[in-house]
Protein backbone atom coordinates (compact mmCIF):
# COMPACT_ATOMS: atom_id res chain seq x y z
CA UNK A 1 122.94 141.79 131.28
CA UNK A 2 119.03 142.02 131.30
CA UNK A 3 119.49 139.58 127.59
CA UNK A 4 121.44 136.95 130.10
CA UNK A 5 118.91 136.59 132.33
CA UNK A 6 116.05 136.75 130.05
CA UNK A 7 117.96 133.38 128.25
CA UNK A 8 118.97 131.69 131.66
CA UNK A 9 115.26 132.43 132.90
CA UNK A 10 114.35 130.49 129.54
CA UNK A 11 116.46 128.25 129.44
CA UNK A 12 115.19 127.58 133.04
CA UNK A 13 111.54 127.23 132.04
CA UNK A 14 111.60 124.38 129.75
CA UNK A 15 110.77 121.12 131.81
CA UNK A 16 107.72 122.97 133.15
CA UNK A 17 106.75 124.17 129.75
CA UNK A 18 107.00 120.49 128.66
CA UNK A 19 105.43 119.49 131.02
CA UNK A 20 102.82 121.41 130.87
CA UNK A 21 102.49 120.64 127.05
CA UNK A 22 102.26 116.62 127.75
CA UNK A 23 99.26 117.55 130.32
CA UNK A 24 97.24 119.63 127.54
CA UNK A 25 98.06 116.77 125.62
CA UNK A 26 96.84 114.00 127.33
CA UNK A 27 93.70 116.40 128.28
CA UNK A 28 93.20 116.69 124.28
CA UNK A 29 93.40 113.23 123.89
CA UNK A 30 90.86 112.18 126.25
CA UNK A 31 88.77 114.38 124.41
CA UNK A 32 89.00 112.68 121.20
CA UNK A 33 86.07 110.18 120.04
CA UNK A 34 87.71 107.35 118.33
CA UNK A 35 85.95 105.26 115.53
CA UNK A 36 84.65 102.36 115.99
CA UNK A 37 86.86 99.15 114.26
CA UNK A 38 83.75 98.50 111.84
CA UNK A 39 84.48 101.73 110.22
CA UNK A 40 88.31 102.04 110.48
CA UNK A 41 87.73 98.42 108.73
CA UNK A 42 85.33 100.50 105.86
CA UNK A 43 87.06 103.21 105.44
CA UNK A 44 90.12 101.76 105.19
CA UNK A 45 88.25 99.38 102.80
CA UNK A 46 87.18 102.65 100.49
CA UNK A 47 90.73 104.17 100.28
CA UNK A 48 92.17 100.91 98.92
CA UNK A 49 89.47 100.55 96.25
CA UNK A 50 90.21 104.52 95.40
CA UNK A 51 93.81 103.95 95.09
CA UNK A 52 93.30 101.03 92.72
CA UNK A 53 90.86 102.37 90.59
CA UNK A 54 92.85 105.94 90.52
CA UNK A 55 96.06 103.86 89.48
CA UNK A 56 94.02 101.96 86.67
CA UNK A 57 92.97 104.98 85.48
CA UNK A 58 95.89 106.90 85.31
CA UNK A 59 97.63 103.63 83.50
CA UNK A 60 95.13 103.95 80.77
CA UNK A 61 95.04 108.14 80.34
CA UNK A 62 98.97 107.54 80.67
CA UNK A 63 99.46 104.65 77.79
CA UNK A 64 97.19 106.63 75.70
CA UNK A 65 98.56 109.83 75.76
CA UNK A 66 102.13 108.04 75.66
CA UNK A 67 100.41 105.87 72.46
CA UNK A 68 99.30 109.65 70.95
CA UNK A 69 102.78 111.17 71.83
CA UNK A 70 104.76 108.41 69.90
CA UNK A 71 102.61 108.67 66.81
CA UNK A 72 102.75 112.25 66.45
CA UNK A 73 106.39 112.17 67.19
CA UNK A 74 106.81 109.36 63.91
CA UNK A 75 104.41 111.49 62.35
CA UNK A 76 107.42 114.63 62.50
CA UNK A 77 110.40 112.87 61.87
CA UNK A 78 109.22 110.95 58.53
């Protein structure tokens, strides 16, 4: 019986536990020191110029090793 209550009593709490958790929340977020748009705009700016140069780069290393592969492969089966 003790169980029963324990899960009605929880069961119970749950809007103010929400609510509670939007008002930490919203106190967090106030707390939070944005950037300012110049450097979203950079940053943003440096992780596109990463990604391209890490996906040239991994094109290369990956038709060279595919280059070495096939080659050693023809090498085998002659």
């Amino acid at each position: 019986m003790n169980e029963e209550m324990s899960i009605a009593q929880r069961a119970g709490s749950w809007p103010a536990r929400v609510k509670n958790y939007f008002e930490e929340l919203h106190l967090e977020m106030k707390r939070v020191t944005w950037p300012a748009w110049k450097q979203v705009r950079a940053t943003t700016a440096v992780v596109i110029v990463a990604v391209f140069a890490f996906a040239g780069y991994f094109f290369v290393v990956d038709q060279v090793v595919g280059r070495l592969i096939t080659k050693l492969f023809d090498t085998f089966t002659r």
